[in-house]
C-alpha atoms as a PDB file:
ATOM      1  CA  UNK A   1     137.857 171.170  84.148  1.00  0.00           C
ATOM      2  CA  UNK A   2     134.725 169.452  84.207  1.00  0.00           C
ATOM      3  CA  UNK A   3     131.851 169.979  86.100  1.00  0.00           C
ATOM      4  CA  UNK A   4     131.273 166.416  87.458  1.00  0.00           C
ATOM      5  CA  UNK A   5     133.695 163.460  87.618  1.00  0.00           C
ATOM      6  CA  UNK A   6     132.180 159.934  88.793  1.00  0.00           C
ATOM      7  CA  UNK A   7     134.168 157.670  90.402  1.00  0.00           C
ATOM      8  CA  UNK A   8     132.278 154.051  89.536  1.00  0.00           C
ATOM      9  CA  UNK A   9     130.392 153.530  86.376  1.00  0.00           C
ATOM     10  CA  UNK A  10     128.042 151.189  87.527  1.00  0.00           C
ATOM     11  CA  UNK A  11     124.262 151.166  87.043  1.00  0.00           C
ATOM     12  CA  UNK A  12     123.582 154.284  89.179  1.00  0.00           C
ATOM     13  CA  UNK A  13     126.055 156.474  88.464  1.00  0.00           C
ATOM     14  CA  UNK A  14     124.833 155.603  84.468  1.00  0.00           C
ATOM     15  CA  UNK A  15     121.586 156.745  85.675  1.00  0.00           C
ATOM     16  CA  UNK A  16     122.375 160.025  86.960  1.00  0.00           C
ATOM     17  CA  UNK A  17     124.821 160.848  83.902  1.00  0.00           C
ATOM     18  CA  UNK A  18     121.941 159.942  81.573  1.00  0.00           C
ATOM     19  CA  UNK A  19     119.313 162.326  84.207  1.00  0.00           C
ATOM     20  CA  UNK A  20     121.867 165.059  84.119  1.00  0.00           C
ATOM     21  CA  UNK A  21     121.904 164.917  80.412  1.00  0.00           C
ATOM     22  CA  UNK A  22     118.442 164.215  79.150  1.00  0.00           C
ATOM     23  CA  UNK A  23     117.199 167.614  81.513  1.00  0.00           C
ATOM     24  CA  UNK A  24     119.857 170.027  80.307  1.00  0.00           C
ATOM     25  CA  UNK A  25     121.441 170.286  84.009  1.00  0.00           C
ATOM     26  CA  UNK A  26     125.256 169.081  82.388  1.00  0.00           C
ATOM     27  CA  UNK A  27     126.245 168.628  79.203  1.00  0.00           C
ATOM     28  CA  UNK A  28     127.954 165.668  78.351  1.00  0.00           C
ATOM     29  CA  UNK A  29     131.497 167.569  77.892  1.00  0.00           C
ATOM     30  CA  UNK A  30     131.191 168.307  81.420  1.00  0.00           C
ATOM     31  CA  UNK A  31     130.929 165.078  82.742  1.00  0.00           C
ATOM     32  CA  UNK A  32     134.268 162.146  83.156  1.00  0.00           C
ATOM     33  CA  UNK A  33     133.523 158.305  84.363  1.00  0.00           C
ATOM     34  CA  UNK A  34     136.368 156.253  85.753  1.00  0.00           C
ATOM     35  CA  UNK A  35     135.409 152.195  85.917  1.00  0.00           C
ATOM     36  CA  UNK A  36     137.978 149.116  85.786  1.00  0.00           C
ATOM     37  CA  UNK A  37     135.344 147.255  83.225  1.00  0.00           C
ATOM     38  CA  UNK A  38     136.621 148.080  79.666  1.00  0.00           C
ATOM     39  CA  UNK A  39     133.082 147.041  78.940  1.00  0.00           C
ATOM     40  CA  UNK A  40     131.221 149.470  81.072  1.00  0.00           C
ATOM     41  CA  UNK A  41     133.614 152.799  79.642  1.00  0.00           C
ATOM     42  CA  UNK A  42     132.866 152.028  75.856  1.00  0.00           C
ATOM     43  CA  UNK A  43     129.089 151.969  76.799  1.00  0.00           C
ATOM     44  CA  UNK A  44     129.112 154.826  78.621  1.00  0.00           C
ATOM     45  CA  UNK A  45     131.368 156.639  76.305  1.00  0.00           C
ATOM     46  CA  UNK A  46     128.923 155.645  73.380  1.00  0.00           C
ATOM     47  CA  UNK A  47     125.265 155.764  74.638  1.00  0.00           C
ATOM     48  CA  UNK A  48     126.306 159.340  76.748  1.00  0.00           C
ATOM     49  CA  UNK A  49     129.289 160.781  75.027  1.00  0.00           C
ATOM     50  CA  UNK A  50     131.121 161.618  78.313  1.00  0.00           C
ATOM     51  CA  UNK A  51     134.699 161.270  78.730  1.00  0.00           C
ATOM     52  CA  UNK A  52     135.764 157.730  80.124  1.00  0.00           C
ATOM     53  CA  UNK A  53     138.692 156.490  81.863  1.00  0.00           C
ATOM     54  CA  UNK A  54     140.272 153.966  84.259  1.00  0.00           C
ATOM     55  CA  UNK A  55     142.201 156.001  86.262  1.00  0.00           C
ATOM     56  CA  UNK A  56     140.146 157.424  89.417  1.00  0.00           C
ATOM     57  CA  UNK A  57     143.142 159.572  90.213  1.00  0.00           C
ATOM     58  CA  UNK A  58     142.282 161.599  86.696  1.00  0.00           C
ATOM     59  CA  UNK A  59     139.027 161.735  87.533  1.00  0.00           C
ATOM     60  CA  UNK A  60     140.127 163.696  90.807  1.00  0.00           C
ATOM     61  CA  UNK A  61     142.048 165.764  88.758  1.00  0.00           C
ATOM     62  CA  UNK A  62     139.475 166.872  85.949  1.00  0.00           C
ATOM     63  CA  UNK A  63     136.632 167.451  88.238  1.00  0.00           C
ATOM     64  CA  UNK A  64     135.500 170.300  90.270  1.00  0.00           C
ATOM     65  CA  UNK A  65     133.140 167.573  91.879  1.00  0.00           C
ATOM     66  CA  UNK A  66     133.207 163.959  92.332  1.00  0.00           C
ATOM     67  CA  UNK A  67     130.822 161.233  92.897  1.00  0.00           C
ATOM     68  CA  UNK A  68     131.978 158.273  94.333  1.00  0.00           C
ATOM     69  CA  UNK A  69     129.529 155.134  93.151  1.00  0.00           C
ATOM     70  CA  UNK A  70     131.181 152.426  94.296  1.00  0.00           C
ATOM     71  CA  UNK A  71     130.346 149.234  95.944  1.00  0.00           C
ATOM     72  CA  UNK A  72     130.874 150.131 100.241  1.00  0.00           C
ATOM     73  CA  UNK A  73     133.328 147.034 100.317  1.00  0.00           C
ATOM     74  CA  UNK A  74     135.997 148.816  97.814  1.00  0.00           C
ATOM     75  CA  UNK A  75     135.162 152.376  99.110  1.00  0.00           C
ATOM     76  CA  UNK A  76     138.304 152.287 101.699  1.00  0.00           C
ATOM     77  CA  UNK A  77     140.737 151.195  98.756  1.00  0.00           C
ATOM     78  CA  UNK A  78     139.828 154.066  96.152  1.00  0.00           C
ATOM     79  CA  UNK A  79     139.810 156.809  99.020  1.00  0.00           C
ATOM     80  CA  UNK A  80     143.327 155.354  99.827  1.00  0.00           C
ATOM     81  CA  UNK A  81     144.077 155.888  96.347  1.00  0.00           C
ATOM     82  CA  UNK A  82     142.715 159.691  96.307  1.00  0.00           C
ATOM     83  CA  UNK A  83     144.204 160.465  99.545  1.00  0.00           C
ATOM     84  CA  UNK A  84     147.597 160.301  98.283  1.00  0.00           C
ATOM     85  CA  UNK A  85     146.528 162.624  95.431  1.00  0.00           C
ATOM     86  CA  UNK A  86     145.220 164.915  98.146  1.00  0.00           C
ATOM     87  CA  UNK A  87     148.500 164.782 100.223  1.00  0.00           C
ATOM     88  CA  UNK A  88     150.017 166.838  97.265  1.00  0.00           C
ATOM     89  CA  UNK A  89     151.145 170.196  97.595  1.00  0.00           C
ATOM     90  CA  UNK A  90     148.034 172.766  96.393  1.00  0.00           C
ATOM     91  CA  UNK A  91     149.854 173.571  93.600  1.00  0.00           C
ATOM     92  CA  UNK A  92     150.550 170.403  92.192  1.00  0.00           C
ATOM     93  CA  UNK A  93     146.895 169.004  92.425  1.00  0.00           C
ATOM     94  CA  UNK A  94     143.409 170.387  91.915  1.00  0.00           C
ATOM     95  CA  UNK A  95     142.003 168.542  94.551  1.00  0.00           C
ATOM     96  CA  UNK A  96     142.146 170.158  97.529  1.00  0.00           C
ATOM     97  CA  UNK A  97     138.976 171.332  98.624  1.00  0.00           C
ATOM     98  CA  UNK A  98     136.843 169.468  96.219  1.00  0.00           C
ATOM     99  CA  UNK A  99     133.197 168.480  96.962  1.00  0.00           C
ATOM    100  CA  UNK A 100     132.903 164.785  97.354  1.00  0.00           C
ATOM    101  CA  UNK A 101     129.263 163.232  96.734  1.00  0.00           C
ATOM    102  CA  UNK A 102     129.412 159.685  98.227  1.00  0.00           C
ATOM    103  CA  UNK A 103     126.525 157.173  97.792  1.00  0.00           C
ATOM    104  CA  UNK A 104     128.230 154.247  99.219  1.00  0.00           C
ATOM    105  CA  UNK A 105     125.575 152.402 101.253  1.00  0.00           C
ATOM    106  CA  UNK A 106     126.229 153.289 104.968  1.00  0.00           C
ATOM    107  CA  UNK A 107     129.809 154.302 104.771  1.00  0.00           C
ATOM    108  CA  UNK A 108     129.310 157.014 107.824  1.00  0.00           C
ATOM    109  CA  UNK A 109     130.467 160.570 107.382  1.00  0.00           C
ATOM    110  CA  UNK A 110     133.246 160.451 109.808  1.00  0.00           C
ATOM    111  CA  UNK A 111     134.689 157.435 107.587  1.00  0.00           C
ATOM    112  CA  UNK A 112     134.577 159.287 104.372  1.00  0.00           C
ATOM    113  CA  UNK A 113     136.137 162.000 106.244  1.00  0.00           C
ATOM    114  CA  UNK A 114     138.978 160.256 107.576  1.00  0.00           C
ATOM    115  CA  UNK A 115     139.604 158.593 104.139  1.00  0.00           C
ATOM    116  CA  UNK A 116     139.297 161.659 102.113  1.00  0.00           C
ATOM    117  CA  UNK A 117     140.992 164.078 104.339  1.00  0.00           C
ATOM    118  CA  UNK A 118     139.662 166.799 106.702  1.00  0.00           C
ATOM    119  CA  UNK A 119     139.780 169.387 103.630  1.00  0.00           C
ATOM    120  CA  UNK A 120     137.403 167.405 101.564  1.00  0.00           C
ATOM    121  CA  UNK A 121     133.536 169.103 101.188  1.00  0.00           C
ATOM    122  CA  UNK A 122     132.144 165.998 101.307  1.00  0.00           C
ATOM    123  CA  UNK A 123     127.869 165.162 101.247  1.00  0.00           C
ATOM    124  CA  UNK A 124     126.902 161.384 101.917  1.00  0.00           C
ATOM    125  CA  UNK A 125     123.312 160.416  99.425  1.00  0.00           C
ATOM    126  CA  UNK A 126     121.198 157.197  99.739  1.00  0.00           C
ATOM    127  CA  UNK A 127     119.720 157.200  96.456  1.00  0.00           C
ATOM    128  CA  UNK A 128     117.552 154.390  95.321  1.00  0.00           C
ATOM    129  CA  UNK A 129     117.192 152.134  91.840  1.00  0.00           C
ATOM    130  CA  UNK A 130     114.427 153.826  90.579  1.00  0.00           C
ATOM    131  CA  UNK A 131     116.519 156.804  90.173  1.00  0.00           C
ATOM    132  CA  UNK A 132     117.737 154.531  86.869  1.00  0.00           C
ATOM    133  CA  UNK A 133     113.915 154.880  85.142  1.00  0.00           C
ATOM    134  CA  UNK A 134     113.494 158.895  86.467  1.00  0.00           C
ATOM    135  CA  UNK A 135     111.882 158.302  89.935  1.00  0.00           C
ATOM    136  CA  UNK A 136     114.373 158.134  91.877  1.00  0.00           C
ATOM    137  CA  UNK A 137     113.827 158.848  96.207  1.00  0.00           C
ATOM    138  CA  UNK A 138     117.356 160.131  97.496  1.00  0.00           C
ATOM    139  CA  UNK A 139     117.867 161.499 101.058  1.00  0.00           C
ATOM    140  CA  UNK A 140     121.213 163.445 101.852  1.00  0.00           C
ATOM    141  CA  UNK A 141     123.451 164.816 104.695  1.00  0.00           C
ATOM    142  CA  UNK A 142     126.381 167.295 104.330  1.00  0.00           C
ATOM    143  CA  UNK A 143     129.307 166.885 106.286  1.00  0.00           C
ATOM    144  CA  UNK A 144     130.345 170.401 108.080  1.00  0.00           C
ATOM    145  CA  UNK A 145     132.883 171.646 105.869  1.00  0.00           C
ATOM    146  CA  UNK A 146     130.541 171.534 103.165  1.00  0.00           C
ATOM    147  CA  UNK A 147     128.508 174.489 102.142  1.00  0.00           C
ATOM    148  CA  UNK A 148     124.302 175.048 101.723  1.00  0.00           C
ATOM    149  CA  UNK A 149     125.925 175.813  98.150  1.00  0.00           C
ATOM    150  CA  UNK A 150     127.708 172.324  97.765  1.00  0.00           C
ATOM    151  CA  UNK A 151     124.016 170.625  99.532  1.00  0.00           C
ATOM    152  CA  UNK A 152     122.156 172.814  96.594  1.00  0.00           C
ATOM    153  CA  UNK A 153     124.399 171.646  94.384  1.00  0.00           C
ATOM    154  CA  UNK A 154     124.025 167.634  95.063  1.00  0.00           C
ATOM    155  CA  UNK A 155     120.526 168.348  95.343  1.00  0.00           C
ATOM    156  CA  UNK A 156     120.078 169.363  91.761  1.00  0.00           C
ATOM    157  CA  UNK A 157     122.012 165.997  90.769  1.00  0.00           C
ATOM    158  CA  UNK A 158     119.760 163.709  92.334  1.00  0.00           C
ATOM    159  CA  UNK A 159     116.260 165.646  91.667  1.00  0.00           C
ATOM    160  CA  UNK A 160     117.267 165.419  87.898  1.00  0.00           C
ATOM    161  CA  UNK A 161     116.374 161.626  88.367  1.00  0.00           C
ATOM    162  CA  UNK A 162     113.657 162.103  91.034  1.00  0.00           C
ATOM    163  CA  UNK A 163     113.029 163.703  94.286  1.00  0.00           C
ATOM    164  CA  UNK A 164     115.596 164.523  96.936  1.00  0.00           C
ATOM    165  CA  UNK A 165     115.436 166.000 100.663  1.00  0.00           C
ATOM    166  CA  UNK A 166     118.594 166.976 102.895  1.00  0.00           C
ATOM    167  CA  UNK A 167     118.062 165.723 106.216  1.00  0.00           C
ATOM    168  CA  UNK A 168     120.214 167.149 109.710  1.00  0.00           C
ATOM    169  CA  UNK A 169     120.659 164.079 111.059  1.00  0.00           C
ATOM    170  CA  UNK A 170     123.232 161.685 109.655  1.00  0.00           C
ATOM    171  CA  UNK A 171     121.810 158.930 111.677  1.00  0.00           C
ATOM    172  CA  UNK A 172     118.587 158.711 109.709  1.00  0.00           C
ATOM    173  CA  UNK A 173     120.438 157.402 106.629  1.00  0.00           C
ATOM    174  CA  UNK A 174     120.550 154.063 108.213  1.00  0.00           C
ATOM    175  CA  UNK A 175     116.583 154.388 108.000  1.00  0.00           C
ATOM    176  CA  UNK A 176     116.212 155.602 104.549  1.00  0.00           C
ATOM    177  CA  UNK A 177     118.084 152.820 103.822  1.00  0.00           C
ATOM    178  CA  UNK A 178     116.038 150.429 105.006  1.00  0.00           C
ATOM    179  CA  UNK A 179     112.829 152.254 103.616  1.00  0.00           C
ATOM    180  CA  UNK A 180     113.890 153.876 100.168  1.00  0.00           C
ATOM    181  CA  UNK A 181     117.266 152.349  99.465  1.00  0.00           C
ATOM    182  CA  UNK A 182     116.123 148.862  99.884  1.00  0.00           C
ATOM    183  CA  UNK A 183     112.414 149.508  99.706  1.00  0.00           C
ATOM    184  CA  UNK A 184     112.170 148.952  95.698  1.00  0.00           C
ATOM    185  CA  UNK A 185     112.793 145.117  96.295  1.00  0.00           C
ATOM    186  CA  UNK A 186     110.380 144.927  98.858  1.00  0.00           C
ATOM    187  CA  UNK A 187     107.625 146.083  96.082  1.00  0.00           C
ATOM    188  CA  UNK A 188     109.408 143.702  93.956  1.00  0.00           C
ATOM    189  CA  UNK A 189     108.696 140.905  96.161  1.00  0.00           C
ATOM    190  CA  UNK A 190     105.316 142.142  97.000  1.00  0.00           C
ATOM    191  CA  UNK A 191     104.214 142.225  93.174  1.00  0.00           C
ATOM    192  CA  UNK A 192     105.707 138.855  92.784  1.00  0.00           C
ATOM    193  CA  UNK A 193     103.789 137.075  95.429  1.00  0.00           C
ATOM    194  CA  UNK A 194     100.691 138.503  94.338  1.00  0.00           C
ATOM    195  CA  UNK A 195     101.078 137.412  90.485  1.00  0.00           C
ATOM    196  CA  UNK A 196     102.322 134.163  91.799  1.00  0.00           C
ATOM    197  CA  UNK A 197      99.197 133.668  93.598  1.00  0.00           C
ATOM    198  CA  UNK A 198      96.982 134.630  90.933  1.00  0.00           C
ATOM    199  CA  UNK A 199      98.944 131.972  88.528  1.00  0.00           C
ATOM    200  CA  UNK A 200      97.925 129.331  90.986  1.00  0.00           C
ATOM    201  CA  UNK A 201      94.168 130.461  90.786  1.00  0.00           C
ATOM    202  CA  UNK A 202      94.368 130.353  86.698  1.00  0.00           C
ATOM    203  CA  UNK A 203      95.460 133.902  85.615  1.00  0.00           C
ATOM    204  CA  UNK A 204      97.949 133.750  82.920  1.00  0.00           C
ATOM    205  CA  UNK A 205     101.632 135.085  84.563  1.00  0.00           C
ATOM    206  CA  UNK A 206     101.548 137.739  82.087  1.00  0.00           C
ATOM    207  CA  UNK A 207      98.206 139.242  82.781  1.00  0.00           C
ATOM    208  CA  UNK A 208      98.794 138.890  86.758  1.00  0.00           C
ATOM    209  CA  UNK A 209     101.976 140.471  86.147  1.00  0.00           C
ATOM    210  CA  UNK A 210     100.340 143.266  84.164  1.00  0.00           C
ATOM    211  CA  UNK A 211      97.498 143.908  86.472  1.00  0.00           C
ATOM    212  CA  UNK A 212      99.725 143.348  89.949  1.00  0.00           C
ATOM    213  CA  UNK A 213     102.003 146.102  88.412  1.00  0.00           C
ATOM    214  CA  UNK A 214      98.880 148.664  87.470  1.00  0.00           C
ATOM    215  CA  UNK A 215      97.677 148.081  90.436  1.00  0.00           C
ATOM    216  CA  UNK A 216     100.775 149.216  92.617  1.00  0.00           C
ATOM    217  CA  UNK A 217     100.594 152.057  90.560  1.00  0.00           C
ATOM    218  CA  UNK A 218      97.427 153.342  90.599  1.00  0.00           C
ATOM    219  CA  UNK A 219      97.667 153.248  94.555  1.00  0.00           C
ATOM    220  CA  UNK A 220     100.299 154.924  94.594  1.00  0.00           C
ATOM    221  CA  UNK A 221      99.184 157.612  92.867  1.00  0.00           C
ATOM    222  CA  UNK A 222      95.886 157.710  94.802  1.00  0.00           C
ATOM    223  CA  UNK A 223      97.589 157.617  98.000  1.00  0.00           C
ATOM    224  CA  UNK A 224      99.938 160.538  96.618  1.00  0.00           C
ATOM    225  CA  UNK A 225      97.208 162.522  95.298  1.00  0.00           C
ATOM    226  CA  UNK A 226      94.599 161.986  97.538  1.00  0.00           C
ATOM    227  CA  UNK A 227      94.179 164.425 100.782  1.00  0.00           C
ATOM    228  CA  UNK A 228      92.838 161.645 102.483  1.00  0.00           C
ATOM    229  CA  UNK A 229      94.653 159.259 105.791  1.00  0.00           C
ATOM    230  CA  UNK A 230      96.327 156.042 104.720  1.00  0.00           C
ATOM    231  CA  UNK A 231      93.612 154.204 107.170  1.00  0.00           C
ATOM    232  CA  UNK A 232      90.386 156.157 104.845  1.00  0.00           C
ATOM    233  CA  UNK A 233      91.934 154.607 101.900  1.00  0.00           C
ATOM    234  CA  UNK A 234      91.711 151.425 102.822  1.00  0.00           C
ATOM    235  CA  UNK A 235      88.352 151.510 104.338  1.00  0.00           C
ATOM    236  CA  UNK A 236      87.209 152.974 101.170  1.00  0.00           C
ATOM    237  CA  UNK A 237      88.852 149.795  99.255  1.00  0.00           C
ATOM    238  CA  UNK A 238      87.441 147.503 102.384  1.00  0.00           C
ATOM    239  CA  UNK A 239      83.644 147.058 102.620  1.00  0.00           C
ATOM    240  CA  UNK A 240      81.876 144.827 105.438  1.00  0.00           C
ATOM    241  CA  UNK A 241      81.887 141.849 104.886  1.00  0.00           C
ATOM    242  CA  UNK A 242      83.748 141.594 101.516  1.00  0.00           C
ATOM    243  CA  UNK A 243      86.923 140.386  99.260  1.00  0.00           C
ATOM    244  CA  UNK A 244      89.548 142.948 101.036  1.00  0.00           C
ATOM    245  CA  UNK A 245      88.645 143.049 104.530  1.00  0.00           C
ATOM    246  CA  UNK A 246      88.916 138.386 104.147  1.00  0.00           C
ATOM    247  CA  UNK A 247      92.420 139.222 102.582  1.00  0.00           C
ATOM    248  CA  UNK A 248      93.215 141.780 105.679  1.00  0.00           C
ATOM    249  CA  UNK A 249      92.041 140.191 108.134  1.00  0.00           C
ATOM    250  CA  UNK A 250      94.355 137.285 106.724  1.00  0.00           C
ATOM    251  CA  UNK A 251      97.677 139.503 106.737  1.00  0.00           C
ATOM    252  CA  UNK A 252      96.830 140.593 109.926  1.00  0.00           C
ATOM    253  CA  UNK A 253      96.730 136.752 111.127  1.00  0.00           C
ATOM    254  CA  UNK A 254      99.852 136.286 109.622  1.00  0.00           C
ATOM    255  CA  UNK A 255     101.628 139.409 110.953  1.00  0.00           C
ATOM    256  CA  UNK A 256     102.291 141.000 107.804  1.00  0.00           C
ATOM    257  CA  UNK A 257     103.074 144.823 109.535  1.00  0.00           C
ATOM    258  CA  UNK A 258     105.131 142.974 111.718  1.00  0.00           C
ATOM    259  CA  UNK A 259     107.168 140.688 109.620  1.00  0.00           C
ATOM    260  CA  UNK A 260     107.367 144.891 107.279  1.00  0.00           C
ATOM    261  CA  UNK A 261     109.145 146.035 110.340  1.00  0.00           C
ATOM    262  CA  UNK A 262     111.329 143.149 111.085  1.00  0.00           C
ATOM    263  CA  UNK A 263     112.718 143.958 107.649  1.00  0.00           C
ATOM    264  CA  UNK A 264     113.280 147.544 107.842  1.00  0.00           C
ATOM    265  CA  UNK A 265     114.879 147.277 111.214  1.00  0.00           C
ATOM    266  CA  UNK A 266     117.186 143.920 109.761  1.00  0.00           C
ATOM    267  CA  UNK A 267     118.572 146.583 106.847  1.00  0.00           C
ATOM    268  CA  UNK A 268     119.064 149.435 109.243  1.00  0.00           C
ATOM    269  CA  UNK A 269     120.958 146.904 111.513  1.00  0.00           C
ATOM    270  CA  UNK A 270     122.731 146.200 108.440  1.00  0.00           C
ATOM    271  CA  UNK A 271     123.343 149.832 107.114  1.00  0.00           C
ATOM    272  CA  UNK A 272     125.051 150.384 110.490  1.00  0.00           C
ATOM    273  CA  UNK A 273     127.443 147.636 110.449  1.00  0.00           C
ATOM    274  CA  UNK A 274     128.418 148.537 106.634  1.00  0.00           C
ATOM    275  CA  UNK A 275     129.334 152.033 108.444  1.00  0.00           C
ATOM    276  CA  UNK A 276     131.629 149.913 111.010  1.00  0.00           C
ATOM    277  CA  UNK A 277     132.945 148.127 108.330  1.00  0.00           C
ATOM    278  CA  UNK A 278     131.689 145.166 109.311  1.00  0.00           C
ATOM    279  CA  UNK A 279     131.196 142.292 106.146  1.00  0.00           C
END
């Protein structure tokens, strides 16, 4: 039996196999992938020496956990296909039971529930890209047949790759969507439009890449280190009269916290209708 079956072996999920690896928290043996892309198993199977297959249903059956990772549009389908499993007398099938970690983008509880059966333990995880270089953000909810053991248990998955919190309310998943799911392309863009704008005033794009990215990260790591208020910060980058407060006062013009929350609330709208099913 192993430890950990994923269902998916997309970027993410490769990303957590390789966290739970590299920090000692599985070892390989006790870890199966299931994916439909030849491609994707052999990879796996070579760079992480797990056990691969393309049968989901054997994944159910090996695992004491499993992890669905895939796409929210296919997540009904593969449920469909485990739910029969599930339907099996106890003694036939291991499943019944089982903890199921799902980090389909805004595919609700109650969904996963219904799909999976009321016996399934089930947690739902909005993890986020960065998790794939070690720094991942990842916010969770457990459904309430699942145990503080199964919660500690999912928690230790996703901190292997980053940080992790368990929140109460399922309804703040649409949010962390918005803000750590998505966020990552938002600095993407961000970083982007200020190297772009430096190219057009003669920096060469790989220097204004460079320095745009060393940048983001040294704030960061001020702002995370520092006991002082978001506001003191940048009053202590702002002086009268100078370079930053002419660039503020110009995103201010143009609305820029504004046109920030327009954003966040247009992928929470969005996180919400994935949960209805809406595509």
């Amino acid at each position: 039996m192993k430890k950990l079956g994923f269902i998916g072996g997309g970027n993410m999920a490769e990303a957590l196999a390789h966290g739970l690896i590299q920090h000692k928290v599985f070892k390989p043996a006790e870890i199966i992938v299931s994916d439909v892309a030849p491609e994707r198993r052999r990879k796996l199977a070579r760079s992480l020496k797990v056990a691969t297959t393309d049968d989901n249903v054997e994944v159910l059956r090996e695992s004491a956990a499993v992890l669905l990772a895939v796409k929210p549009q296919t997540i009904d389908a593969v449920m469909a296909e485990l739910a029969a499993e599930l339907a099996k007398p106890v003694k036939k099938t291991a499943g019944k039971g089982k903890l199921f970690i799902s980090i389909a983008a805004g595919i609700t509880i109650e969904r996963l529930t219904r799909g999976l059966g009321k016996r399934a333990r089930v947690i739902r995880v909005m993890p986020n890209a960065p998790a794939m270089v070690g720094h991942g953000m990842a916010a969770m909810v457990r459904a309430r047949g699942a145990t503080p053991a199964d919660e500690a248990f999912t928690l230790r998955i996703f901190r292997a790759v980053g940080d992790a919190v368990a929140l109460k309310d399922e309804k703040l998943l649409d949010v962390v969507t918005a803000l750590s799911g998505s966020g990552p392309a938002y600095v993407y863009l961000f970083a982007k439009a200020m190297a772009d704008a430096a190219v057009s005033e003669g920096i060469p794009r790989d220097l204004a890449i460079r320095m745009a990215l060393k940048t983001i990260r040294g704030a960061e790591h001020l702002m995370r280190e520092s006991k002082r208020e978001v506001a003191e910060l940048i009053r202590a980058v702002a002086s009268p009269g100078g370079t930053t407060e002419a660039a503020l006062r110009r995103f201010a013009e143009h609305g820029f916290s504004d046109i920030v929350a327009a954003a966040l609330h247009a992928a929470s709208d969005r996180s919400r209708e994935l949960g209805r099913g809406v595509n």
